[in-house]
PDB file of N, CA and C in Angstrom:
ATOM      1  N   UNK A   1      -9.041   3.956  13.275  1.00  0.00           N
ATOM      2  CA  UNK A   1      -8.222   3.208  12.361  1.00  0.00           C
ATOM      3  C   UNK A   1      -9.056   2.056  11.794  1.00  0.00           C
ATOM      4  N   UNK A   2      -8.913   1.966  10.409  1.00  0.00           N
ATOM      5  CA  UNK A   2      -9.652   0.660   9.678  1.00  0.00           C
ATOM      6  C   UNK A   2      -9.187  -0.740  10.031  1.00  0.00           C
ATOM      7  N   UNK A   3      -9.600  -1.515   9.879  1.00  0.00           N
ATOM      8  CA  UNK A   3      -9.704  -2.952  10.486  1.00  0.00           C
ATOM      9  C   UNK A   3      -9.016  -3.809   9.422  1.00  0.00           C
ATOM     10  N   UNK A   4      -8.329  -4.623   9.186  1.00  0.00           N
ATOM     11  CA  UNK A   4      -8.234  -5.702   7.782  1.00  0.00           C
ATOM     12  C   UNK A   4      -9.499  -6.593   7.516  1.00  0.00           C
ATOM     13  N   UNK A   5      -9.605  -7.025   8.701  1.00  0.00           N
ATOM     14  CA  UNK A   5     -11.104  -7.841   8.571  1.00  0.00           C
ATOM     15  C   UNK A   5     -11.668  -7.649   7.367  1.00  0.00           C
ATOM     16  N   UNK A   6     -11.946  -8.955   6.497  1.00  0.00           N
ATOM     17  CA  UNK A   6     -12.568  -8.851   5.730  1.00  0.00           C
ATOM     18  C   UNK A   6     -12.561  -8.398   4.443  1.00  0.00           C
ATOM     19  N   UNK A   7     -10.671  -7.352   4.428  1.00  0.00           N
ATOM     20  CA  UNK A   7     -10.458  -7.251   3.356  1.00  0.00           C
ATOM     21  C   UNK A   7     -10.276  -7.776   2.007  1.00  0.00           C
ATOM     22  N   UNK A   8     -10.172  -8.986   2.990  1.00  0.00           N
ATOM     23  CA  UNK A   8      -9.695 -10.551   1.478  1.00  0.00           C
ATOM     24  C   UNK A   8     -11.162 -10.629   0.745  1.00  0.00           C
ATOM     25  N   UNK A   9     -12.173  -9.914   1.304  1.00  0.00           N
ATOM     26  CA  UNK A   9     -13.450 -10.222   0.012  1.00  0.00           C
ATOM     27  C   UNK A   9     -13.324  -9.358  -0.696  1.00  0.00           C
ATOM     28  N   UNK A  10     -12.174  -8.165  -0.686  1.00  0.00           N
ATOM     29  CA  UNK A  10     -12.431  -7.217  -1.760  1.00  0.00           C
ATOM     30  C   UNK A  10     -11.450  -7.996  -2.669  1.00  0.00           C
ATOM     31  N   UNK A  11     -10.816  -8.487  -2.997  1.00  0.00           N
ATOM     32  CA  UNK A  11     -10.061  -9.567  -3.844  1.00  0.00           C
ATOM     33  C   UNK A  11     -10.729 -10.265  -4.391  1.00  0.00           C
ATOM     34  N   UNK A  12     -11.554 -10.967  -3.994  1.00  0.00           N
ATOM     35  CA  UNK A  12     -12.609 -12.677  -4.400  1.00  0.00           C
ATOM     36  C   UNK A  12     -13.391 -12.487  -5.405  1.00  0.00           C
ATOM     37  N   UNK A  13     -13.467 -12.382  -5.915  1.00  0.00           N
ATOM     38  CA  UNK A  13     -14.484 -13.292  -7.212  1.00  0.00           C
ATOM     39  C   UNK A  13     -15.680 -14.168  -6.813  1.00  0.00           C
ATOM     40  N   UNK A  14     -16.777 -13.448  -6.660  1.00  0.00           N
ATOM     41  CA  UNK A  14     -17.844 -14.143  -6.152  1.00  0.00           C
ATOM     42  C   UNK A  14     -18.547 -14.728  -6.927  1.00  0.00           C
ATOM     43  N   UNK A  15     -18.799 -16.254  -7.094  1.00  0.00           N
ATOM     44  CA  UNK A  15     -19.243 -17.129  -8.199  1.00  0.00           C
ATOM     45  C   UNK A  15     -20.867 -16.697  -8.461  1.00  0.00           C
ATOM     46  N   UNK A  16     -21.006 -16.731  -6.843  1.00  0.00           N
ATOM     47  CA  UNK A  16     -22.539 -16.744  -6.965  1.00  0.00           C
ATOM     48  C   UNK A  16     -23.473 -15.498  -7.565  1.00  0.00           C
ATOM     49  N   UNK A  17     -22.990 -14.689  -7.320  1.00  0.00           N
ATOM     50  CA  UNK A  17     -23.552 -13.153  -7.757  1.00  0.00           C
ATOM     51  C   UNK A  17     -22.887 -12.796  -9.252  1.00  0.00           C
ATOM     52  N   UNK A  18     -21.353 -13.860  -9.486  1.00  0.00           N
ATOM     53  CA  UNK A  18     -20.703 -13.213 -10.773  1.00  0.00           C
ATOM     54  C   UNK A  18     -20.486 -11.717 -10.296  1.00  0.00           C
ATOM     55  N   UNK A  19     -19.718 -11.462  -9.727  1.00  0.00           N
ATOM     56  CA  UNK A  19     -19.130 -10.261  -9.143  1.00  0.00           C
ATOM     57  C   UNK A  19     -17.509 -10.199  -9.459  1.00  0.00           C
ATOM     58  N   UNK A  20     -17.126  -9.184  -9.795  1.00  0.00           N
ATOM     59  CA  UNK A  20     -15.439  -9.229  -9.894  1.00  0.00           C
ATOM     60  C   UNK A  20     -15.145  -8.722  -9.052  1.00  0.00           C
ATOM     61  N   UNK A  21     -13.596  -9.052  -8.502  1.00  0.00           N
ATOM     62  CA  UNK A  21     -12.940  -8.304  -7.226  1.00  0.00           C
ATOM     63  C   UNK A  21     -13.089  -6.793  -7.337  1.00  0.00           C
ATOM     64  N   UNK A  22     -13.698  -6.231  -6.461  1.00  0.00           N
ATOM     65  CA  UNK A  22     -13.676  -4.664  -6.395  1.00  0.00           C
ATOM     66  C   UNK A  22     -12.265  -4.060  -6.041  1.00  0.00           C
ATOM     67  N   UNK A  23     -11.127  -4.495  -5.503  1.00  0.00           N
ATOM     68  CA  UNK A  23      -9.910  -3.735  -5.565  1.00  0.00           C
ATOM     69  C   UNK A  23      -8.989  -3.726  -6.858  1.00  0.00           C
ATOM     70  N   UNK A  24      -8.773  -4.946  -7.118  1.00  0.00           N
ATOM     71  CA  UNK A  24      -8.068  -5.098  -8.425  1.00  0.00           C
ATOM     72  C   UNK A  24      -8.882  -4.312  -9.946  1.00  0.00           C
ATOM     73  N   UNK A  25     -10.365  -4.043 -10.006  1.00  0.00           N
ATOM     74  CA  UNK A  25     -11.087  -3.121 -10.775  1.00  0.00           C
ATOM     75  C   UNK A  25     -10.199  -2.130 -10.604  1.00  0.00           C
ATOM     76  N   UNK A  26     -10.269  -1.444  -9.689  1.00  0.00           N
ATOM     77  CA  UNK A  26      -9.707   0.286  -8.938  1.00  0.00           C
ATOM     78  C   UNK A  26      -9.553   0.677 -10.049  1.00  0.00           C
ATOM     79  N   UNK A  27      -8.260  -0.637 -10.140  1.00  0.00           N
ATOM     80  CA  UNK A  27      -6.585  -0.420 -10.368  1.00  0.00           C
ATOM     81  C   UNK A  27      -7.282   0.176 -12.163  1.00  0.00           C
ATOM     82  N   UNK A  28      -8.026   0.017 -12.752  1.00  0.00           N
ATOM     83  CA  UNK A  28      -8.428   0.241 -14.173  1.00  0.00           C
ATOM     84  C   UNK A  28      -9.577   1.319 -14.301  1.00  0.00           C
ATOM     85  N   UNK A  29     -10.063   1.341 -12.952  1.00  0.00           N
ATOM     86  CA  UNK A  29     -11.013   2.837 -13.250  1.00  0.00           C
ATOM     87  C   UNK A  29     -10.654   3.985 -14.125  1.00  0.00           C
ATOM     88  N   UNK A  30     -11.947   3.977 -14.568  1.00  0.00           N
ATOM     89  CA  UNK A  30     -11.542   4.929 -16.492  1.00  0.00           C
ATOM     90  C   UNK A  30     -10.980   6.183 -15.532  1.00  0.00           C
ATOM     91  N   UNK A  31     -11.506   6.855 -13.772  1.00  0.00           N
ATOM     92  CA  UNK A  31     -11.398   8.095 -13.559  1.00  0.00           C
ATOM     93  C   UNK A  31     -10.296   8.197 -12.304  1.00  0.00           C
ATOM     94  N   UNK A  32      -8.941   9.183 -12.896  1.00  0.00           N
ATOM     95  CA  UNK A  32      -7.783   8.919 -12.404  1.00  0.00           C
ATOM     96  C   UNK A  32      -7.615   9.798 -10.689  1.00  0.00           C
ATOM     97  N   UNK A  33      -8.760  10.201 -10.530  1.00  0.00           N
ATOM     98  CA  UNK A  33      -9.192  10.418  -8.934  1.00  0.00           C
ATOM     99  C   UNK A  33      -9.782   9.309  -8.077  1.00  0.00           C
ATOM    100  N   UNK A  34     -10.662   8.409  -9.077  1.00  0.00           N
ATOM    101  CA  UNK A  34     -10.913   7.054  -7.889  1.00  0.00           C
ATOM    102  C   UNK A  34      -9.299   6.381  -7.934  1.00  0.00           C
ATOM    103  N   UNK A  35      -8.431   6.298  -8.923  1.00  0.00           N
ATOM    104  CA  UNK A  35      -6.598   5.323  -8.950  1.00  0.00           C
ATOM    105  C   UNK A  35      -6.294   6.208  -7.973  1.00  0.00           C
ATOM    106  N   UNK A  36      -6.251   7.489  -8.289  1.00  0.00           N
ATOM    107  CA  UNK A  36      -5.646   8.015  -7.242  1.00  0.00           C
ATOM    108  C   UNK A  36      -5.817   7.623  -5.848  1.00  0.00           C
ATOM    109  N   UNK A  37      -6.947   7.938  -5.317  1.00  0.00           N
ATOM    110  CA  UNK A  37      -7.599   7.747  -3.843  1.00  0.00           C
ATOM    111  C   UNK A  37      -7.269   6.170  -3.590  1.00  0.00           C
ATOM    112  N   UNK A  38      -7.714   5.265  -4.595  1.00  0.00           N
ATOM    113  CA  UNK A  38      -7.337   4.154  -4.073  1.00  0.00           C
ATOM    114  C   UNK A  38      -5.896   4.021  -3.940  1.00  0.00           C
ATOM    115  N   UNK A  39      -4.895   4.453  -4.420  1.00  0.00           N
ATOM    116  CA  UNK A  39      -3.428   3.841  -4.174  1.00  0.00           C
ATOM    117  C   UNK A  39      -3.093   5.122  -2.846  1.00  0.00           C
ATOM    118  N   UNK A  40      -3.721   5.729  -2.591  1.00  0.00           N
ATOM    119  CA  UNK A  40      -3.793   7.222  -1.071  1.00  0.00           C
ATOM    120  C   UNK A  40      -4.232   6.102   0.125  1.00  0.00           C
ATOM    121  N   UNK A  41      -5.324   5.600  -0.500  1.00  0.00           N
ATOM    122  CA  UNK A  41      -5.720   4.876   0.901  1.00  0.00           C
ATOM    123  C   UNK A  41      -5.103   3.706   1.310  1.00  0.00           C
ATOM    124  N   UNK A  42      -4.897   2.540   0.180  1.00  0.00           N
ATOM    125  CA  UNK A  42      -4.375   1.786   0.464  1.00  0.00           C
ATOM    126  C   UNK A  42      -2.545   1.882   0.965  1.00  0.00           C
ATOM    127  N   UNK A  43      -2.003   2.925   0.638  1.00  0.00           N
ATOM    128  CA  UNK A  43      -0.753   3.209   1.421  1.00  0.00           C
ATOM    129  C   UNK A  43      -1.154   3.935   2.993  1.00  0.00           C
ATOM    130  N   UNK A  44      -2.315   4.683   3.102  1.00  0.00           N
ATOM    131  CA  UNK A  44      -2.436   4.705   4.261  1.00  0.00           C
ATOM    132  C   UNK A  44      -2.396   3.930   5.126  1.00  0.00           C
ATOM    133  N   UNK A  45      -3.639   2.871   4.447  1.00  0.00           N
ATOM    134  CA  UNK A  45      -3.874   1.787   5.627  1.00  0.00           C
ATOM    135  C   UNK A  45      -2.617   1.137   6.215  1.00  0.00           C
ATOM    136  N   UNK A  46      -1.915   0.685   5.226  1.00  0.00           N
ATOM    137  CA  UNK A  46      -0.334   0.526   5.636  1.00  0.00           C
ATOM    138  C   UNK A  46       0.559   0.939   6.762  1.00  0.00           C
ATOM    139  N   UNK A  47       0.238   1.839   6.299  1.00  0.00           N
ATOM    140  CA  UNK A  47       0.993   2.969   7.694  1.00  0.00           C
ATOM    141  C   UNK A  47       0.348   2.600   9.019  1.00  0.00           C
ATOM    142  N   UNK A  48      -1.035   2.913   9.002  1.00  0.00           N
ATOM    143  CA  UNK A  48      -1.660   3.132  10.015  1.00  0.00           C
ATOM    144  C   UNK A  48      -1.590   1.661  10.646  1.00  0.00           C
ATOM    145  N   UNK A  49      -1.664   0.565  10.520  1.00  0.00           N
ATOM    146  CA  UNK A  49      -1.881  -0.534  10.540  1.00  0.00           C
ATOM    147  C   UNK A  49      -0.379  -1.038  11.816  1.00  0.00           C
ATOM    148  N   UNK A  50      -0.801  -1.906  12.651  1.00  0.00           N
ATOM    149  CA  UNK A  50       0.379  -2.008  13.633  1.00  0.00           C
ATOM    150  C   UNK A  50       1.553  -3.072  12.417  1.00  0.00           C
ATOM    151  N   UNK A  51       2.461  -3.274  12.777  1.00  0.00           N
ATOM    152  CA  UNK A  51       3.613  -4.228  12.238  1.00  0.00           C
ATOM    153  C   UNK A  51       2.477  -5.431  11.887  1.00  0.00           C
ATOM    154  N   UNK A  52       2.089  -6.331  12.524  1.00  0.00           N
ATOM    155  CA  UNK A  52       1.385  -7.568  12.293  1.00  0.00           C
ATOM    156  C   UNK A  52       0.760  -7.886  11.103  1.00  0.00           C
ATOM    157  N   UNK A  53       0.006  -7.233  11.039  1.00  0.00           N
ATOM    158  CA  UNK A  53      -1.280  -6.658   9.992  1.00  0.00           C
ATOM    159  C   UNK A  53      -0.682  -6.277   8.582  1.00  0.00           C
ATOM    160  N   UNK A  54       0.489  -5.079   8.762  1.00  0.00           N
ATOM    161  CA  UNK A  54       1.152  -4.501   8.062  1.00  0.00           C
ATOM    162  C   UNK A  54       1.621  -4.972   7.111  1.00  0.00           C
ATOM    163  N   UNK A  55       1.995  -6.600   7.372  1.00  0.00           N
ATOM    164  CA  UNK A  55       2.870  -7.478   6.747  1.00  0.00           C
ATOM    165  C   UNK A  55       2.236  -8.840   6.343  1.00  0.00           C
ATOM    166  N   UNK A  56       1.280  -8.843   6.977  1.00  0.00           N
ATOM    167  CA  UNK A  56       0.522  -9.758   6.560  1.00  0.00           C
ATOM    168  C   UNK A  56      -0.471  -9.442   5.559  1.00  0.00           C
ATOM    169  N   UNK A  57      -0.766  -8.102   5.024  1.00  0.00           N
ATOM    170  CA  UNK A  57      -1.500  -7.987   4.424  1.00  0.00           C
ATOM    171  C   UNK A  57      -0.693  -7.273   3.554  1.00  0.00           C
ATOM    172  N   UNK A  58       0.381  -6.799   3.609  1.00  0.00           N
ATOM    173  CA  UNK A  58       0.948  -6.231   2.176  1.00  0.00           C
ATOM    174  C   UNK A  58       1.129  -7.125   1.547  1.00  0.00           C
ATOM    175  N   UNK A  59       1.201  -8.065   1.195  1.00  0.00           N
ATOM    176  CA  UNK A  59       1.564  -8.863   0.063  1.00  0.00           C
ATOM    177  C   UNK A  59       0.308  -8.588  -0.914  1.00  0.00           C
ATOM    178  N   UNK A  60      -0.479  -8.313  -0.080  1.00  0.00           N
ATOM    179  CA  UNK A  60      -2.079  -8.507  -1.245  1.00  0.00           C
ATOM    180  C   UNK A  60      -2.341  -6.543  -1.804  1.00  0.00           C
ATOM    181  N   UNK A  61      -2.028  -5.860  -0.682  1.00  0.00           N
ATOM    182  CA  UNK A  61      -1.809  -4.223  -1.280  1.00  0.00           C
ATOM    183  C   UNK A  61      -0.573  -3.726  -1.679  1.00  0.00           C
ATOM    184  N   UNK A  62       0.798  -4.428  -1.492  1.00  0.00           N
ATOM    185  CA  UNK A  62       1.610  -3.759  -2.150  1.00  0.00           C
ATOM    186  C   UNK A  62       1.611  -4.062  -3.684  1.00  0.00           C
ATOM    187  N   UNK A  63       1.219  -4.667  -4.588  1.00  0.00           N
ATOM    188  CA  UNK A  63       1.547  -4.969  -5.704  1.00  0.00           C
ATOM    189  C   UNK A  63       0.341  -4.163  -6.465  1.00  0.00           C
ATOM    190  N   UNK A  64      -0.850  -3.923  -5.552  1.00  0.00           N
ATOM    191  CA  UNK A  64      -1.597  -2.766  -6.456  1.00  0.00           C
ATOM    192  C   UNK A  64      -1.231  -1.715  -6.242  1.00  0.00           C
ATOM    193  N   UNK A  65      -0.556  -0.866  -5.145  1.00  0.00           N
ATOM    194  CA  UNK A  65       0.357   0.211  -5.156  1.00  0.00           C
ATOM    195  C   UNK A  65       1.459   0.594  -6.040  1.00  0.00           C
ATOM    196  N   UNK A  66       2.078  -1.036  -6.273  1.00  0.00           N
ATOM    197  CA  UNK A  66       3.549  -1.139  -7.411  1.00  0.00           C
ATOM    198  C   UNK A  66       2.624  -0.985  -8.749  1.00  0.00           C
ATOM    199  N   UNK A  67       1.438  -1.579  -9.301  1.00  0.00           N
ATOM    200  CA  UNK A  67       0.670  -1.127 -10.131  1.00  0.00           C
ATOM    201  C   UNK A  67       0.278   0.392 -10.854  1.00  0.00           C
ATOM    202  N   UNK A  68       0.250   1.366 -10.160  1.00  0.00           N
ATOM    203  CA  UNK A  68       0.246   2.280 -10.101  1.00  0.00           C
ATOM    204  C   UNK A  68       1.123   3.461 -10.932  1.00  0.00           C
ATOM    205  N   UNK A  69       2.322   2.773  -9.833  1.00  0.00           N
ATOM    206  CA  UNK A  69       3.452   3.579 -10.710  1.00  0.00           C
ATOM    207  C   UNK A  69       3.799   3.413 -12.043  1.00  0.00           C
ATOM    208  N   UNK A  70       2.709   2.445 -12.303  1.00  0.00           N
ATOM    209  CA  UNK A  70       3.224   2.117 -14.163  1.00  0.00           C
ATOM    210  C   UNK A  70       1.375   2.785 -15.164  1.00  0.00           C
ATOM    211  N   UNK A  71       1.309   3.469 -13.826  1.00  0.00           N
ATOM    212  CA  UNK A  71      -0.477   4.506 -14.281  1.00  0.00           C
ATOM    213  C   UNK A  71      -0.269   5.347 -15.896  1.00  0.00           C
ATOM    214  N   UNK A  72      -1.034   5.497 -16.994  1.00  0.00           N
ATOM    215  CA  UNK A  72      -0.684   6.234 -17.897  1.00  0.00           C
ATOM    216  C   UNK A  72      -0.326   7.875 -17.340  1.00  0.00           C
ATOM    217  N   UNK A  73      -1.358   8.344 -16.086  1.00  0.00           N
ATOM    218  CA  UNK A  73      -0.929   9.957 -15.426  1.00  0.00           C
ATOM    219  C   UNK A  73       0.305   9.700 -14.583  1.00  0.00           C
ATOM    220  N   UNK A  74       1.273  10.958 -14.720  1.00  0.00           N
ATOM    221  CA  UNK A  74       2.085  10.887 -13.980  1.00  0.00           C
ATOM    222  C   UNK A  74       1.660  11.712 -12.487  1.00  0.00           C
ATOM    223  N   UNK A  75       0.653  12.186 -12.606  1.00  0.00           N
ATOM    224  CA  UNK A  75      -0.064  12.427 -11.066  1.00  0.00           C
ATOM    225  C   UNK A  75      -0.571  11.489 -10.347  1.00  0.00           C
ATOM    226  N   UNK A  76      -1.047  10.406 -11.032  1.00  0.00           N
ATOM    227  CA  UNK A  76      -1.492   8.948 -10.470  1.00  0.00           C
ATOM    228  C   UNK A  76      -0.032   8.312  -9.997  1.00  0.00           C
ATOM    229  N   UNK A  77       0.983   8.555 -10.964  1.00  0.00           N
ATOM    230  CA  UNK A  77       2.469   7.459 -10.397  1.00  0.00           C
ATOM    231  C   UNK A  77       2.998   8.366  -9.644  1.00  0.00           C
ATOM    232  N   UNK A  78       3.229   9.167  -9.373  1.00  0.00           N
ATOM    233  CA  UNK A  78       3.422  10.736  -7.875  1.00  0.00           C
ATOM    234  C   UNK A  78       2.690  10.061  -6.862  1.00  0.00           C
ATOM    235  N   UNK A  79       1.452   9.661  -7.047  1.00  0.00           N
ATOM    236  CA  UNK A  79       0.970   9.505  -5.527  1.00  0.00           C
ATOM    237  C   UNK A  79       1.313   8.262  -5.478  1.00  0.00           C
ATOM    238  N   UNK A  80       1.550   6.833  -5.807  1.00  0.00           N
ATOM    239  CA  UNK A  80       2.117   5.397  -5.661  1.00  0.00           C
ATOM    240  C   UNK A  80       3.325   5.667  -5.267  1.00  0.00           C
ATOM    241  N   UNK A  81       4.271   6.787  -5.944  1.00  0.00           N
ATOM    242  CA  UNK A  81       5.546   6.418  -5.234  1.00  0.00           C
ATOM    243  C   UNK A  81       5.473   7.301  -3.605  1.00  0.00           C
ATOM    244  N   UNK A  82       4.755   8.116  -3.482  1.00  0.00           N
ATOM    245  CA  UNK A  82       4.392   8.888  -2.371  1.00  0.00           C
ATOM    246  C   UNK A  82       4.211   7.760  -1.478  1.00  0.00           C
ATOM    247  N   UNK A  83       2.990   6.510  -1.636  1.00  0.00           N
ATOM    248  CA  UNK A  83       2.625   5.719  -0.827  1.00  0.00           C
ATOM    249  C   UNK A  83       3.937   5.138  -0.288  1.00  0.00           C
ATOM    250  N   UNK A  84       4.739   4.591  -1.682  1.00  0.00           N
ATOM    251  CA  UNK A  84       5.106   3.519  -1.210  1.00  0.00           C
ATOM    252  C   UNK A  84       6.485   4.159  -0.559  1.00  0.00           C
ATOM    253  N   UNK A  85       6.855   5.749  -0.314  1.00  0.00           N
ATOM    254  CA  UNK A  85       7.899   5.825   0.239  1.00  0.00           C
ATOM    255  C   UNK A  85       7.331   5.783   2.157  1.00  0.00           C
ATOM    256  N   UNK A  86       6.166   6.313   2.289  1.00  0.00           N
ATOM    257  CA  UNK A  86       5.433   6.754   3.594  1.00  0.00           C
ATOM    258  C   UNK A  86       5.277   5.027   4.179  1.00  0.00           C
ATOM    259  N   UNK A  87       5.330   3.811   3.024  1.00  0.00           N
ATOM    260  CA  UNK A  87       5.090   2.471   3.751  1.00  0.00           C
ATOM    261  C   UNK A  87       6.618   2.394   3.863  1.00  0.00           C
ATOM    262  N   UNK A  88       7.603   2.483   3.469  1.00  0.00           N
ATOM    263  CA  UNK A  88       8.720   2.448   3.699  1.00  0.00           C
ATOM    264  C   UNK A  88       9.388   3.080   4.717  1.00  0.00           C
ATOM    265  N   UNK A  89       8.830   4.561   4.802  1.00  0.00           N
ATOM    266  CA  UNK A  89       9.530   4.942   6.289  1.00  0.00           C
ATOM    267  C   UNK A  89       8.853   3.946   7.432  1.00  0.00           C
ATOM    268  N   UNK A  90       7.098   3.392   7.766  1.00  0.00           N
ATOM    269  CA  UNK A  90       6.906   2.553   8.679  1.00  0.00           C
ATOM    270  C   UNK A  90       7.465   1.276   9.018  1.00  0.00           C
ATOM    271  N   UNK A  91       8.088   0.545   7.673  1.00  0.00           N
ATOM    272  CA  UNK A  91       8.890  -0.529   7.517  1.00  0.00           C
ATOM    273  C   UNK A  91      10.268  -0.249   8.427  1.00  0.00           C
ATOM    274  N   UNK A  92      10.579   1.175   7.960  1.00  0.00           N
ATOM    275  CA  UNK A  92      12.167   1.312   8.772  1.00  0.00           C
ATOM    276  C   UNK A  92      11.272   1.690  10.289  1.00  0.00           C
ATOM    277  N   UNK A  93      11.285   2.530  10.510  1.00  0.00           N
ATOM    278  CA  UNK A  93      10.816   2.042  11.887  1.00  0.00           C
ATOM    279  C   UNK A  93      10.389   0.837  12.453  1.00  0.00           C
ATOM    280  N   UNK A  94       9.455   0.200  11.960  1.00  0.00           N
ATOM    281  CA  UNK A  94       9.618  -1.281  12.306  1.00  0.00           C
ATOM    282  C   UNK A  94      10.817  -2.156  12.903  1.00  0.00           C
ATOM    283  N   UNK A  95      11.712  -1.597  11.651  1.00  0.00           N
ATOM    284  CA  UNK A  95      12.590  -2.424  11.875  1.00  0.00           C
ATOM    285  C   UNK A  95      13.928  -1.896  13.142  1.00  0.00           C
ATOM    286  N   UNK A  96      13.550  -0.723  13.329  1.00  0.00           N
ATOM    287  CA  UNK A  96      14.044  -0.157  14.487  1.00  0.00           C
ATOM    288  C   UNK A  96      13.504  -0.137  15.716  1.00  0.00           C
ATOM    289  N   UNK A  97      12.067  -0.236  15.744  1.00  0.00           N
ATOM    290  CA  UNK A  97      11.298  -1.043  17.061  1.00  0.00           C
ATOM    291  C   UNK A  97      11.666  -2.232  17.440  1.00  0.00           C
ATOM    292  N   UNK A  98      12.350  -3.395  16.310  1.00  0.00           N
ATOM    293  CA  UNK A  98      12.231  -4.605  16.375  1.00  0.00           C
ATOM    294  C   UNK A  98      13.976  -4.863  16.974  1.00  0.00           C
ATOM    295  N   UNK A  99      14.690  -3.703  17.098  1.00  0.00           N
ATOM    296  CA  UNK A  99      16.214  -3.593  17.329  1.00  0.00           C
ATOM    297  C   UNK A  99      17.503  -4.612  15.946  1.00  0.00           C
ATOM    298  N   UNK A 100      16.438  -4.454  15.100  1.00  0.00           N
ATOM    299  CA  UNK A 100      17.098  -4.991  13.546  1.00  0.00           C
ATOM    300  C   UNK A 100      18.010  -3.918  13.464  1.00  0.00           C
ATOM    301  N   UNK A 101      17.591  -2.904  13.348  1.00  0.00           N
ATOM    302  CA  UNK A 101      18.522  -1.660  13.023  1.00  0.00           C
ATOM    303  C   UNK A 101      18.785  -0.949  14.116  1.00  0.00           C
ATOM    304  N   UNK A 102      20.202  -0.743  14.329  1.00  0.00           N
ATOM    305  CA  UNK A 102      20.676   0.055  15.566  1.00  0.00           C
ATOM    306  C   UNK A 102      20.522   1.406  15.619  1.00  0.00           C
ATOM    307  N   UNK A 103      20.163   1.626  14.733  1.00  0.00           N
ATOM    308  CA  UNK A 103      19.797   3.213  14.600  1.00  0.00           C
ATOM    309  C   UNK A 103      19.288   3.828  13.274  1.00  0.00           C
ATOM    310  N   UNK A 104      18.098   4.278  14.043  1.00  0.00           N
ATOM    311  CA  UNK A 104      17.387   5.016  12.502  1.00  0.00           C
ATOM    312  C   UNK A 104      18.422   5.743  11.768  1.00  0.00           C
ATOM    313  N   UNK A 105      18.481   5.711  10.201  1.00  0.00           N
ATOM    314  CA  UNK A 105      19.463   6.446   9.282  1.00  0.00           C
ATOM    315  C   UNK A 105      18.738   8.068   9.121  1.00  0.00           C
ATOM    316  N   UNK A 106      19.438   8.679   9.474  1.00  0.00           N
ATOM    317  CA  UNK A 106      19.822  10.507   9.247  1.00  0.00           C
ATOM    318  C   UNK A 106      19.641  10.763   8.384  1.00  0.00           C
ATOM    319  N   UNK A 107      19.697  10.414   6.870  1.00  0.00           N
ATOM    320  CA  UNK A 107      19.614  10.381   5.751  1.00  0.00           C
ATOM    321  C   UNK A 107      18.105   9.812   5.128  1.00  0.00           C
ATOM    322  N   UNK A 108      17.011  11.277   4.814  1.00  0.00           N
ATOM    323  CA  UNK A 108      15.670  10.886   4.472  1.00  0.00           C
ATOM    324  C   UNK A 108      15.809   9.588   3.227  1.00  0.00           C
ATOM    325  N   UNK A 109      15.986   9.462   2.377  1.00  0.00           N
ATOM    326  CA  UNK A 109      15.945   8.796   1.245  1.00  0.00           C
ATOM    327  C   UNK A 109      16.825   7.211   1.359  1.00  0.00           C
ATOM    328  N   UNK A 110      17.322   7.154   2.888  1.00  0.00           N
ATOM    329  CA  UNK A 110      17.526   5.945   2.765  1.00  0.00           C
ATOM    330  C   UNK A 110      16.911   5.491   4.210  1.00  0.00           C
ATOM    331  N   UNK A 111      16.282   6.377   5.089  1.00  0.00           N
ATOM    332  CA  UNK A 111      14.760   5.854   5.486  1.00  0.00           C
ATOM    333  C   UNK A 111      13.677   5.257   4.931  1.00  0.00           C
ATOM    334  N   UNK A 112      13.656   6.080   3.639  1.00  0.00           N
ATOM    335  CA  UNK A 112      12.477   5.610   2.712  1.00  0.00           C
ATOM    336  C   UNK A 112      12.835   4.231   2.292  1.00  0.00           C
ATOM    337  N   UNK A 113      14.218   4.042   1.594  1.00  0.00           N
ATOM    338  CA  UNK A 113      14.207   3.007   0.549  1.00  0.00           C
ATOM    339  C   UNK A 113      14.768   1.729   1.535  1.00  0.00           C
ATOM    340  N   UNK A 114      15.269   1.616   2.842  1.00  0.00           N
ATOM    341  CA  UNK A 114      16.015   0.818   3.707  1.00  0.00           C
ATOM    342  C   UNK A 114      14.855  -0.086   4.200  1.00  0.00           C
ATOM    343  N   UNK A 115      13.668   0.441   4.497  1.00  0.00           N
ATOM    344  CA  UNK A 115      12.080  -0.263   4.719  1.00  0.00           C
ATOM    345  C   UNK A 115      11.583  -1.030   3.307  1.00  0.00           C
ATOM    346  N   UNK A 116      11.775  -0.837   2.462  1.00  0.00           N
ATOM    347  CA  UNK A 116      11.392  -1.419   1.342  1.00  0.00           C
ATOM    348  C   UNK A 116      11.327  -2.833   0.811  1.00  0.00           C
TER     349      UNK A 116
END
């Protein structure tokens, strides 16, 4: 499993080199297999990531995921909403580890959207 460590330099703007943030680029790559992969991985990491992490660092990957879904391909906005339903089922679990919710909902589509 990947680490967060260190992810906040893919954000930064490095004065000294004149470097632009390499994640927020992704999001504009002319080729709609690197958007793709990046909004694949970054909903992975999500998932994979314990509660702590999860939440502390979505604030900075969910909004390039929400980015996505507004992609000119609709195969690029297929896989953002893919992510962001797979971070949503970990959210509801979360919140059923955490005894917030008394019981996981039976109903797939409001697993997905109840984590959200």
């Amino acid at each position: 499993m990947a680490s967060p460590r260190g992810l906040h330099s893919l954000f930064e703007y490095n004065e000294k080199l004149d470097k632009q943030p390499i994640i927020p680029g992704l999001i504009y790559d002319t080729s709609a297999l690197v958007r793709d992969n990046l909004f694949t991985v970054l909903g992975n990491l999500l998932c994979q990531w314990p509660p702590r992490e999860r939440y502390q660092y979505g604030e900075m990957l969910l909004p390039i995921i929400l980015s996505g879904t507004l992609d000119e391909l609709p195969s690029v906005q297929v896989t953002c909403q893919s992510s962001l339903s797979k971070v949503g089922k970990s959210c509801t679990q979360d919140l059923y580890d955490a005894e917030i919710l008394q019981e996981m909902p039976t109903d797939e589509k409001l697993v997905e959207t109840i984590g959200k």
